[in-house]
Every structure is written in structure tokens, then in C-alpha cells.
Protein backbone atom coordinates (compact mmCIF):
# COMPACT_ATOMS: atom_id res chain seq x y z
CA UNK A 1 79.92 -55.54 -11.97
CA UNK A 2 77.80 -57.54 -14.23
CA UNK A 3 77.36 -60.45 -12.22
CA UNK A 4 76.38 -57.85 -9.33
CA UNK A 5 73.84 -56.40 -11.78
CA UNK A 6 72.18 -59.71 -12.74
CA UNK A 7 72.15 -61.16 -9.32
CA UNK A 8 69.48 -57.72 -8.59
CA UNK A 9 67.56 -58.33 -11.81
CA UNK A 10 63.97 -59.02 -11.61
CA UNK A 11 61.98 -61.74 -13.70
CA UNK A 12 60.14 -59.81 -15.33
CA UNK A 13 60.58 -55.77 -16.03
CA UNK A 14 57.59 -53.70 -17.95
CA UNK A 15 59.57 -51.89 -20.21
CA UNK A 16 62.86 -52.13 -22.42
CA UNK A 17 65.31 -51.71 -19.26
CA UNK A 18 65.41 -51.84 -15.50
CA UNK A 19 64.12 -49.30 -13.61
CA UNK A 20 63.85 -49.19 -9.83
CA UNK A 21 60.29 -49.92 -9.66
CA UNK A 22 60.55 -53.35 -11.51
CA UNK A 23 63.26 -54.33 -8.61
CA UNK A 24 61.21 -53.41 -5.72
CA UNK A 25 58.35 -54.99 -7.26
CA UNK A 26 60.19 -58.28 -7.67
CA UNK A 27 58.46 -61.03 -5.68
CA UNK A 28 62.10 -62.70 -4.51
CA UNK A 29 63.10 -59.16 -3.11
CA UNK A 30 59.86 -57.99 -1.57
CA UNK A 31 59.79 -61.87 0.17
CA UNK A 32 63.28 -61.23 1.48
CA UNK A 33 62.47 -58.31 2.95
CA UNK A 34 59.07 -58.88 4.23
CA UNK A 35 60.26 -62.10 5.73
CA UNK A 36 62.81 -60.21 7.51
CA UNK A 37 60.94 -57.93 8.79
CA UNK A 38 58.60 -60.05 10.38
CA UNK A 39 61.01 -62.02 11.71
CA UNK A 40 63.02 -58.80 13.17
CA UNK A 41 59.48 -57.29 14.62
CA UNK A 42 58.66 -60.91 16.49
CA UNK A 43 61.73 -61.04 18.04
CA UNK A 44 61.96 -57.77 19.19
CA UNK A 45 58.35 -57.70 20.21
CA UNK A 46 59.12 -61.09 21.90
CA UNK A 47 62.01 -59.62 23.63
CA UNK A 48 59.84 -56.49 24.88
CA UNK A 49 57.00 -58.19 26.03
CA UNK A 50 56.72 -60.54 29.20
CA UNK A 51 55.26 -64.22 28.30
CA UNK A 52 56.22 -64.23 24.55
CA UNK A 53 59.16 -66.67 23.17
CA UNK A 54 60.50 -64.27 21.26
CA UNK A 55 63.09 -66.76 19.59
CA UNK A 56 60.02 -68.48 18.61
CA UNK A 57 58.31 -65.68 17.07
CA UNK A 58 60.56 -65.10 14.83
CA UNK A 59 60.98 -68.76 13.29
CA UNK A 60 57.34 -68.96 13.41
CA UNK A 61 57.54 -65.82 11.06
CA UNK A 62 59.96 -66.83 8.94
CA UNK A 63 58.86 -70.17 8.16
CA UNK A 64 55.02 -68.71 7.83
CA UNK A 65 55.44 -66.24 5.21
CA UNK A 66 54.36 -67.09 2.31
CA UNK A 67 54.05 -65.69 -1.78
CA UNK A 68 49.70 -64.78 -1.06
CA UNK A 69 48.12 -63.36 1.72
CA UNK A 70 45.70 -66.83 1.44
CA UNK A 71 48.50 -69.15 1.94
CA UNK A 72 50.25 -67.58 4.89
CA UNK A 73 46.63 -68.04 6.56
CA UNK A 74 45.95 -71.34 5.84
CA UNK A 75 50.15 -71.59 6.94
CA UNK A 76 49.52 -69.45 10.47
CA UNK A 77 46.33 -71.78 11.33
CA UNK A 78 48.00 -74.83 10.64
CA UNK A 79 51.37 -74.06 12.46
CA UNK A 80 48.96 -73.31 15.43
CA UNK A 81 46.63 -76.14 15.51
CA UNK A 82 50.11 -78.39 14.56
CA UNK A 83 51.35 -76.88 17.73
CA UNK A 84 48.50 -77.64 19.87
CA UNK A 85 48.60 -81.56 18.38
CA UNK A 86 52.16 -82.16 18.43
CA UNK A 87 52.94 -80.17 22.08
CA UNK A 88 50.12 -81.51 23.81
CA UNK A 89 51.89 -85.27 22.67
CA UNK A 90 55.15 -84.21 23.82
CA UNK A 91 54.47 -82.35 26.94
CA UNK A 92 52.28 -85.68 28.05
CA UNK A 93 54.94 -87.96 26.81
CA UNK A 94 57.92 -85.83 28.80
CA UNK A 95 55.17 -85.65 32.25
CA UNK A 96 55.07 -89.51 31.79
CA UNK A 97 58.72 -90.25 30.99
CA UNK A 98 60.73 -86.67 31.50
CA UNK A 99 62.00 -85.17 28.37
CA UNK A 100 64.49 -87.96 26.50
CA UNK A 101 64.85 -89.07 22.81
CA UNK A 102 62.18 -90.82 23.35
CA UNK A 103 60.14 -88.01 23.59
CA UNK A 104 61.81 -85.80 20.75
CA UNK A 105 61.01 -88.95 18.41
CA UNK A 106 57.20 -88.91 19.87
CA UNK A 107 56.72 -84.77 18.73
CA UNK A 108 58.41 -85.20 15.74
CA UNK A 109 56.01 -88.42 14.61
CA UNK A 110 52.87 -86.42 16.28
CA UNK A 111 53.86 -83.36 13.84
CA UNK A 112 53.94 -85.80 10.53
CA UNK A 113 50.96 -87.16 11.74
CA UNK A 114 49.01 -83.58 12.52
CA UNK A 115 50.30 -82.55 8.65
CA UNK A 116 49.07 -85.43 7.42
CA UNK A 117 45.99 -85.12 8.84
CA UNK A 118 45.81 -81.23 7.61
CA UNK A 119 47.28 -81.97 4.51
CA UNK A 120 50.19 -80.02 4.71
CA UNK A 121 52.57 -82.54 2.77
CA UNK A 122 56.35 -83.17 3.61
CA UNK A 123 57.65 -79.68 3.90
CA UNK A 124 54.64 -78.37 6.26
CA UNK A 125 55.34 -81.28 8.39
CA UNK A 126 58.85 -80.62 9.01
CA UNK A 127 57.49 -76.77 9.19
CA UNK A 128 55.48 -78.38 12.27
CA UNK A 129 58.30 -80.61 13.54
CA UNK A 130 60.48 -77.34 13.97
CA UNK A 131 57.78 -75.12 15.85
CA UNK A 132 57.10 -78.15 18.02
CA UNK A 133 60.27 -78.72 19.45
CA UNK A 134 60.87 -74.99 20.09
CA UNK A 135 57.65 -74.99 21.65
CA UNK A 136 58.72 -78.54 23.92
CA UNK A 137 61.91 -78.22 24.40
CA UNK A 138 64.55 -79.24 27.67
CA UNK A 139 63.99 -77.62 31.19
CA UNK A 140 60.32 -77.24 30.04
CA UNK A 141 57.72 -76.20 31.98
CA UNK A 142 53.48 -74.85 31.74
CA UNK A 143 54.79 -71.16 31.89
CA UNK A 144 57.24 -72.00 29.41
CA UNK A 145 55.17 -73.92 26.97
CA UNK A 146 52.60 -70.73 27.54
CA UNK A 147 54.94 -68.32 26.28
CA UNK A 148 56.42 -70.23 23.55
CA UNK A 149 52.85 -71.27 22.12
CA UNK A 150 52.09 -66.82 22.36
CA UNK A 151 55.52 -66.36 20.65
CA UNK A 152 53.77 -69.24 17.51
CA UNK A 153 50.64 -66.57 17.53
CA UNK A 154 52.83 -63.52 17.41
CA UNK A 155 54.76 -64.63 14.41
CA UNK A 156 51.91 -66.65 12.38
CA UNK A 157 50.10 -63.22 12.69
CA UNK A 158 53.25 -61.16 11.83
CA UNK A 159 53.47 -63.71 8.78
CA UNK A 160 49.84 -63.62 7.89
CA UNK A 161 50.05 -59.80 8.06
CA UNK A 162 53.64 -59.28 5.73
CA UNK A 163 52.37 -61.83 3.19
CA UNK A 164 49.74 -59.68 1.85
CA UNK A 165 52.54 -57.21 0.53
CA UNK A 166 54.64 -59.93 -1.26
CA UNK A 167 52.71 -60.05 -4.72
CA UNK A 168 51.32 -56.63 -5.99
CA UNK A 169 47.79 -57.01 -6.40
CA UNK A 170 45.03 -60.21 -5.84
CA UNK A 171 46.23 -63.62 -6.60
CA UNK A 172 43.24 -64.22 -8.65
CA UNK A 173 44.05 -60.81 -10.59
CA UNK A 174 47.30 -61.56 -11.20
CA UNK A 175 46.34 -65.59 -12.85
CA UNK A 176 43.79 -63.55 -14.95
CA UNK A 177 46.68 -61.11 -15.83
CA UNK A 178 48.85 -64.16 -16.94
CA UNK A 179 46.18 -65.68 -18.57
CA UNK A 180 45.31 -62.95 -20.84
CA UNK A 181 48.88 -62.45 -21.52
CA UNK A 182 49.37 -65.96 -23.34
CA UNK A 183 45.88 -65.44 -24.83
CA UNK A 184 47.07 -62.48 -26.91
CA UNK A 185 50.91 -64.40 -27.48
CA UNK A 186 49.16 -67.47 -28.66
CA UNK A 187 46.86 -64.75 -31.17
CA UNK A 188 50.35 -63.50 -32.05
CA UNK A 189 51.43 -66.82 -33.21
CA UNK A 190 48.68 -67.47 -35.04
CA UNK A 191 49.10 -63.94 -37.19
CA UNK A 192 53.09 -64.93 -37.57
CA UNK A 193 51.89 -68.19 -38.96
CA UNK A 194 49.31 -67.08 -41.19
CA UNK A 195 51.90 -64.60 -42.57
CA UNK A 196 54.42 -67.19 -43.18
CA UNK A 197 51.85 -69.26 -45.37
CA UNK A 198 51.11 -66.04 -47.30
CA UNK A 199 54.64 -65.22 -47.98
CA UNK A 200 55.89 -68.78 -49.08
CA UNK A 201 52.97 -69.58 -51.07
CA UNK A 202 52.30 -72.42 -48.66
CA UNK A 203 55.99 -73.63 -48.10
CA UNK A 204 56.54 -74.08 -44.63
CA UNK A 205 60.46 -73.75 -43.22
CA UNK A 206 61.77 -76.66 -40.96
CA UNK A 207 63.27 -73.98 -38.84
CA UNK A 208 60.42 -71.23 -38.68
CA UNK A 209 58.57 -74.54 -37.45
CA UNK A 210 60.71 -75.82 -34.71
CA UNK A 211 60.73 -72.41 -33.29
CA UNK A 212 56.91 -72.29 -33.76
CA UNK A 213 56.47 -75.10 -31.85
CA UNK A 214 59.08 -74.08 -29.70
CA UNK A 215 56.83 -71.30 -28.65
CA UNK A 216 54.00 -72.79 -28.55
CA UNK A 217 55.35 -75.08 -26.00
CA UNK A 218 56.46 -72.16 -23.70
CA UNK A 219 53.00 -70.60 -23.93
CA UNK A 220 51.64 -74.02 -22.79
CA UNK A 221 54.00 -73.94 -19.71
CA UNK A 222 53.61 -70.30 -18.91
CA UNK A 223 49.46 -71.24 -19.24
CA UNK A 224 49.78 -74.10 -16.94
CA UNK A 225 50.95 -72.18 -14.60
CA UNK A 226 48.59 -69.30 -14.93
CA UNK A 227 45.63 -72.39 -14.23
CA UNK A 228 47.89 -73.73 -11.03
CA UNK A 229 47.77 -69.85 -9.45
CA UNK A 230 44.04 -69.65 -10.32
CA UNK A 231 43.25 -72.91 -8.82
CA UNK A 232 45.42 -72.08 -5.77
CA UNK A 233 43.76 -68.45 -5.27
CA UNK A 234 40.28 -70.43 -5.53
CA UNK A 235 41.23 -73.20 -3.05
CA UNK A 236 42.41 -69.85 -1.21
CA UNK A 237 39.07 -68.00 -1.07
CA UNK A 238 38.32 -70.76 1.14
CA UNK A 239 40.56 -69.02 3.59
CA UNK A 240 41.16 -65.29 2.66
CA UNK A 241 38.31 -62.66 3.02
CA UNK A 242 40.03 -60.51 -0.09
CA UNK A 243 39.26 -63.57 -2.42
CA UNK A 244 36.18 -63.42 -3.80
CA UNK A 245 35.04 -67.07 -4.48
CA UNK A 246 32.93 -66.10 -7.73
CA UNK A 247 35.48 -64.14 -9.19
CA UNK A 248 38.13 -66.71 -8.35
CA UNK A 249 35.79 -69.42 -9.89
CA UNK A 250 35.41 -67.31 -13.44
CA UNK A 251 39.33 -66.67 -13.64
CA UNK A 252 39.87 -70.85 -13.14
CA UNK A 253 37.24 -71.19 -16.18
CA UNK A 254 38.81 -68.22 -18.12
CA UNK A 255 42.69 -69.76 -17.78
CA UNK A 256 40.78 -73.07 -19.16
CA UNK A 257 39.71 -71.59 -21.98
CA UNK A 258 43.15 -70.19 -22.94
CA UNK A 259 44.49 -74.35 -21.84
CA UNK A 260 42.33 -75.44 -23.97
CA UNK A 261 43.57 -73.01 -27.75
CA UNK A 262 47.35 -73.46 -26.27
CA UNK A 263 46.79 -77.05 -26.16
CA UNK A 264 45.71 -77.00 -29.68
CA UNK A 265 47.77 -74.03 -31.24
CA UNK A 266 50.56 -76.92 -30.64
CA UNK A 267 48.72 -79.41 -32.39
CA UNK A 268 48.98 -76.67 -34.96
CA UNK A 269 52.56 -76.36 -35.07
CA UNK A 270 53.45 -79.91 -34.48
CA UNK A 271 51.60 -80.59 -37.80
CA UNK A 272 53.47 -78.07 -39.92
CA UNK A 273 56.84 -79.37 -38.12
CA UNK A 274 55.97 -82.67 -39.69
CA UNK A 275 54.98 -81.72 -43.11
CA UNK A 276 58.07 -78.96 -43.08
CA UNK A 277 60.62 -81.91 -43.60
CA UNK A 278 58.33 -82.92 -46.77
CA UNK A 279 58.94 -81.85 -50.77
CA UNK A 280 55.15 -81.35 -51.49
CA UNK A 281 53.93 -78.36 -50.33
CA UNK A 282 50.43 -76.94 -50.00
CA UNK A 283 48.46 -75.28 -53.16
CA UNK A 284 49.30 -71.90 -52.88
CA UNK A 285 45.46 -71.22 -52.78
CA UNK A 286 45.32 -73.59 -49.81
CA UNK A 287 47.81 -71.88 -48.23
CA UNK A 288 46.13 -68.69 -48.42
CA UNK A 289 42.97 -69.91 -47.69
CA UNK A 290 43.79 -71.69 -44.07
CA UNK A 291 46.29 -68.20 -43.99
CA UNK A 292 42.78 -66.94 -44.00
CA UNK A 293 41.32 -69.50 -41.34
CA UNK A 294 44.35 -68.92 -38.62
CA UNK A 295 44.36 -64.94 -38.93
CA UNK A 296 40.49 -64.98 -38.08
CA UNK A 297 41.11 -67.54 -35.03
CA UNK A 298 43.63 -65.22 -33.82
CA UNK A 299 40.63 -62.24 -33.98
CA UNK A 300 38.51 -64.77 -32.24
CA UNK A 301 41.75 -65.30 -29.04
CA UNK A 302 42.22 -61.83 -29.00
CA UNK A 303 38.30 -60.58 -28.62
CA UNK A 304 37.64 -63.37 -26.40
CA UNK A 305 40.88 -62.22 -24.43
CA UNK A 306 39.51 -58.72 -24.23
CA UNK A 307 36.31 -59.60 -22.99
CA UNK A 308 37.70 -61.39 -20.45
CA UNK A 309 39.74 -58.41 -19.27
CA UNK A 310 36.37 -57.20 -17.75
CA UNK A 311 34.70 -60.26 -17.38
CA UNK A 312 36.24 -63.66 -17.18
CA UNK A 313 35.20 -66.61 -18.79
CA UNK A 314 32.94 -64.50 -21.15
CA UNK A 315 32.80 -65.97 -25.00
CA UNK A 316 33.70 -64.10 -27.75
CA UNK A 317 30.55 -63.37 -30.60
CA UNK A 318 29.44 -66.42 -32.18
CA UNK A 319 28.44 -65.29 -35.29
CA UNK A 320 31.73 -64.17 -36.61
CA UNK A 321 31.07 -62.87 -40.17
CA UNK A 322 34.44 -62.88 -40.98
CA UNK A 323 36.08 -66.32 -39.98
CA UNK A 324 33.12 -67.98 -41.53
CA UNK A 325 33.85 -66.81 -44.56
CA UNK A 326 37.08 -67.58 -44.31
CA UNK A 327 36.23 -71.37 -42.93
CA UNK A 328 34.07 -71.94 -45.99
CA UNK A 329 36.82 -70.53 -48.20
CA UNK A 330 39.32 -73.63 -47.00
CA UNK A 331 36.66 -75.94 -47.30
CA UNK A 332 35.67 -75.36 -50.78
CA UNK A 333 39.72 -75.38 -51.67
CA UNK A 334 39.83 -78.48 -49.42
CA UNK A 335 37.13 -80.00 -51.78
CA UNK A 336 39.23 -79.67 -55.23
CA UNK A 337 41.97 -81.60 -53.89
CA UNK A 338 43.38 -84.80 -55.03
CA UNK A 339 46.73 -85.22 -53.25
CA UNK A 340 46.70 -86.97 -50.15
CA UNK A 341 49.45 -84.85 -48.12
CA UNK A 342 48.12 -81.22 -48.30
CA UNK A 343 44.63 -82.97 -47.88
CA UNK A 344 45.30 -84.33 -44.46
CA UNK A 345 47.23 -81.07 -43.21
CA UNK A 346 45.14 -78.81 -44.28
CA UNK A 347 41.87 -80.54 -43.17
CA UNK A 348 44.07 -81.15 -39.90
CA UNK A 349 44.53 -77.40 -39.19
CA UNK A 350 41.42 -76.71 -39.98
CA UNK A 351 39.66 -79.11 -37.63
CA UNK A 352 41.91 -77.22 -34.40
CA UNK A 353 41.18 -73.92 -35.78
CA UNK A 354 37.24 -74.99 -35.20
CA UNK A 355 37.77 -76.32 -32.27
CA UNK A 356 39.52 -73.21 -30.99
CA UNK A 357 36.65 -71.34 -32.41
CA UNK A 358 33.92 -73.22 -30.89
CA UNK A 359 35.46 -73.45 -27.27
CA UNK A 360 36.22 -69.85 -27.34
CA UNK A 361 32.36 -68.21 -29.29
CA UNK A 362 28.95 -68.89 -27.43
């Protein structure tokens, strides 16, 4: 029963335990369901109407659909101009020589060509390769080819329609959403690690640190792939009238920004993981001091963060009273001290929390 249980769980659920609405908002579900459906409607609309494949509207469908409503376009439009390239090889090839191997191999190569060409990469071509040879296949003839090509348009359009209902919401709205989210978990961090260097009087624990980093690290991912959905909706707007380009644009520069302090909130950690595994530790009035620096950064994430709820790729205030003060606190600590070690770390941690500062403030 618990295997059964897990195999329906969703990635991601909003609150402390499954309710129906996380399932049916689950992108793996709602594709297998979509995708079935518009396979199931092109066949049967196939079968219904004269002059449509419908065994080729439904494989058209299925292999169409796609996670955004701006890929399953750019998908639909390249199955049918792939189509067009590779049958109009094959059906000359088979009038010259009759159908043979000879001219299977001759579609096939036409369709890795034609993806090529539309930059489709390995999997589109094979996409191609198997819509072509439904399209051309034995006994062929014009009437045939006619309704097999009308059975491609039925299901690229039953695709293009059932892939806007995959994802909940606008692919560029949902990279912003994922964005923000690792914004405010890297400002989270930051707090947790500014708490730690209160508590211990500037002793940092080996294993608080690995799972810092740790963290860090997963943030990083979970941001990269926040900036690879942006990117994709913006390459989308291209070919999706619900995109808007400008939006799409500010979201790409917004998931940057939050690259940019998850890039160096690991610099962060990586440093303490190093100096962790040492006996000196910082001056306790260090400690508190860059305590100081990394709990105002984190202010600076999270207003940036919020800003860029309602407007992406707006910058946080850059006259920040507060981390200021706090800067020229560590610096005047920084000043006073002789040994090497706590030197270079704090100075270290210092220099990213700037830089997170600057990239993120006007």
C-alpha cells in the first residue's frame, strides 16, 4: 500500500500532506492524461472523418505534446514542415524506384537532415523519422499521402491545444516563481549562518558546514534550473502569443540576479568548510560583526526578492542604512587584527557579502 501511495505522489505538495489538488496538479499526471487524451480525440476524430489518417493523428499527438504551450508549437510546426521535407524525398524517391529499403533509408536520412536544419537535435529527428514513414509508407498513394499529412495537422493541433493545460500557469511565471523561491532560501541561509556565528562566538562546526554547503549547492541546482525555464519561455515568446517577450526578458535578468548571490553564498560556505577543520577560530567580535554583515545581506535577498515579485529584475534600495553600518563595523574589527587566518576569512566573506550587495542594490 505504500509503494502504491508513493508511486501517486507529486514532486512537490503546498502544504504538510497530500491533498488531491497537489496530485492533479502534478505535471507527470496532468501530461499523462493530456497526452492521452489527445491521442484518444485524433484517433477517433481520424476514424470519423473521411481523408484523415487517424492512426497518424494520434502518434502525431502523442509525440507533440509537450511540458509548455510554446514548445508543443514550435513541436507541431516542425513535425509539419519535417513532414513536407522528408515525404516529398520519399514519395519522389519511391515514384523513381517504387517503395524499397532504399527508399525507407532515403526518408529516414531526409528527416535527420530537415531536424538538423530546424534544429531539432537527435530526439526531434527521430520524432520526424517516425511521422515520415507513417506518412510514406507501402501501397502508398497521393490520396493516401493527403490524408496521412491531414491526420499530422489534426494531432500537432490536438498537441498544441492539450499542452497549454500541462503546467498551471505561464512558463515565464512559473521561472519567476522558482526564482524567488531560492532567493528567499538562500536569505534563509544567510540568517542560519549569521546565527551560528553569534551562538559559537565565532566557532564554526565541520558538520553545520558541510550541510551549509550542502545546501547551498542544492539552491545552485534548483537556480540553474529556474534560469534554463526562463531562457526556454524567452526563446518561446518567439513562438507563443501568451509569452510576453518583455516580461520573459525581465524574469531571465531577475533569475540572474539570484545566479549570481547563489553562486557566491557557496563561496560563503565553502570558506567556513575550510576554516571549520582549523583550531583558531574567529574573535568573537569578528564573529559578531560579519554575523552582522550576513544578516543584513539576507535583508538585502529578501527585499530585492520582494520587489521582484511585482517587478522583475528591479534592485533593492541602495542606500541601505543598516548593512552599512554593519559593513563598516567588520571593517574596523578587520583593521585590529594581527592573525593571519581570521584575517583572510573574514575579509573573504566580507568581499562576497559586497558583491552580493552591489549586484543586488541600484
Amino acid at each position: 500500500m505504500s509503494a502504491l501511495r508513493n508511486f501517486f505522489r507529486p514532486l512537490h505538495i503546498d502544504g504538510t500532506s497530500i491533498q488531491l489538488r497537489d496530485v492533479f496538479k502534478a505535471p507527470y499526471l496532468r501530461l499523462a492524461v493530456i497526452t492521452s487524451a489527445a491521442g484518444t480525440l485524433g484517433y477517433f476524430i481520424g476514424g470519423n472523418v473521411p481523408r484523415i489518417s487517424s492512426t497518424t493523428a494520434a502518434i502525431t499527438a502523442i509525440v507533440s505534446v509537450r511540458h509548455t504551450f510554446h514548445e508543443s508549437i514550435r513541436e507541431g510546426v516542425n513535425q509539419v514542415i519535417g513532414v513536407v521535407i522528408g515525404g516529398t524525398v520519399a514519395y519522389t524517391m519511391m515514384k523513381l524506384t517504387g517503395f524499397s529499403w532504399m527508399a525507407v533509408l532515403v526518408a529516414i536520412l531526409s528527416c535527420f537532415i530537415a531536424a538538423r536544419l530546424l534544429k531539432l537535435g537527435e530526439e526531434g529527428a527521430i520524432a520526424l523519422a517516425v511521422t515520415v514513414i507513417l506518412v510514406v509508407g507501402p501501397y502508398v498513394s497521393t490520396d493516401t499521402i493527403e490524408s496521412r499529412f491531414y491526420g499530422v495537422l489534426l494531432g500537432a493541433g490536438l498537441a498544441i491545444m492539450g499542452s497549454y493545460f500541462v503546467r498551471i500557469g505561464s512558463p515565464q511565471s512559473r521561472a519567476l516563481k522558482a526564482g524567488i523561491a531560492q532567493a528567499h532560501a538562500l536569505a534563509t541561509l544567510l540568517e542560519e549562518i549569521s546565527q551560528e556565528l553569534t551562538r559559537n562566538a565565532g566557532r564554526v562546526d565541520p558538520s553545520r558546514a558541510v550541510r551549509w554547503l550542502s545546501q547551498s549547492e542544492f539552491i545552485s541546482n534548483e537556480v540553474d534550473a529556474a534560469l534554463e525555464a526562463a531562457e526556454s519561455a524567452l526563446a518561446g515568446s518567439y513562438w507563443s502569443p501568451v509569452i510576453s517577450r518583455k516580461e520573459a526578458a525581465a524574469i531571465v535578468e531577475q533569475v540572474k540576479l539570484t545566479e549570481v548571490t547563489a553562486s557566491t553564498v557557496k563561496s560563503i560556505c565553502r570558506e567556513l568548510l575550510i576554516s571549520s577543520g582549523r583550531s583558531q577560530k574567529l574573535p568573537e567580535l569578528l564573529a559578531a560583526a560579519l554575523s552582522g554583515v550576513l544578516r543584513a545581506t539576507a535583508g538585502v535577498i529578501t527585499e530585492q526578492a520582494e520587489r521582484a515579485a511585482e517587478q522583475p529584475a528591479t534592485l533593492a534600495d541602495e542606500d541601505n542604512v543598516d548593512w552599512v553600518k554593519k559593513r563598516e563595523d567588520a571593517v574596523e574589527r578587520l583593521k585590529n587584527l594581527d592573525e593571519t587566518q581570521p584575517l583572510l576569512l573574514g575579509g573573504s566573506i566580507l568581499r562576497d557579502a559586497e558583491k552580493i550587495t552591489e549586484s543586488l542594490s541600484d
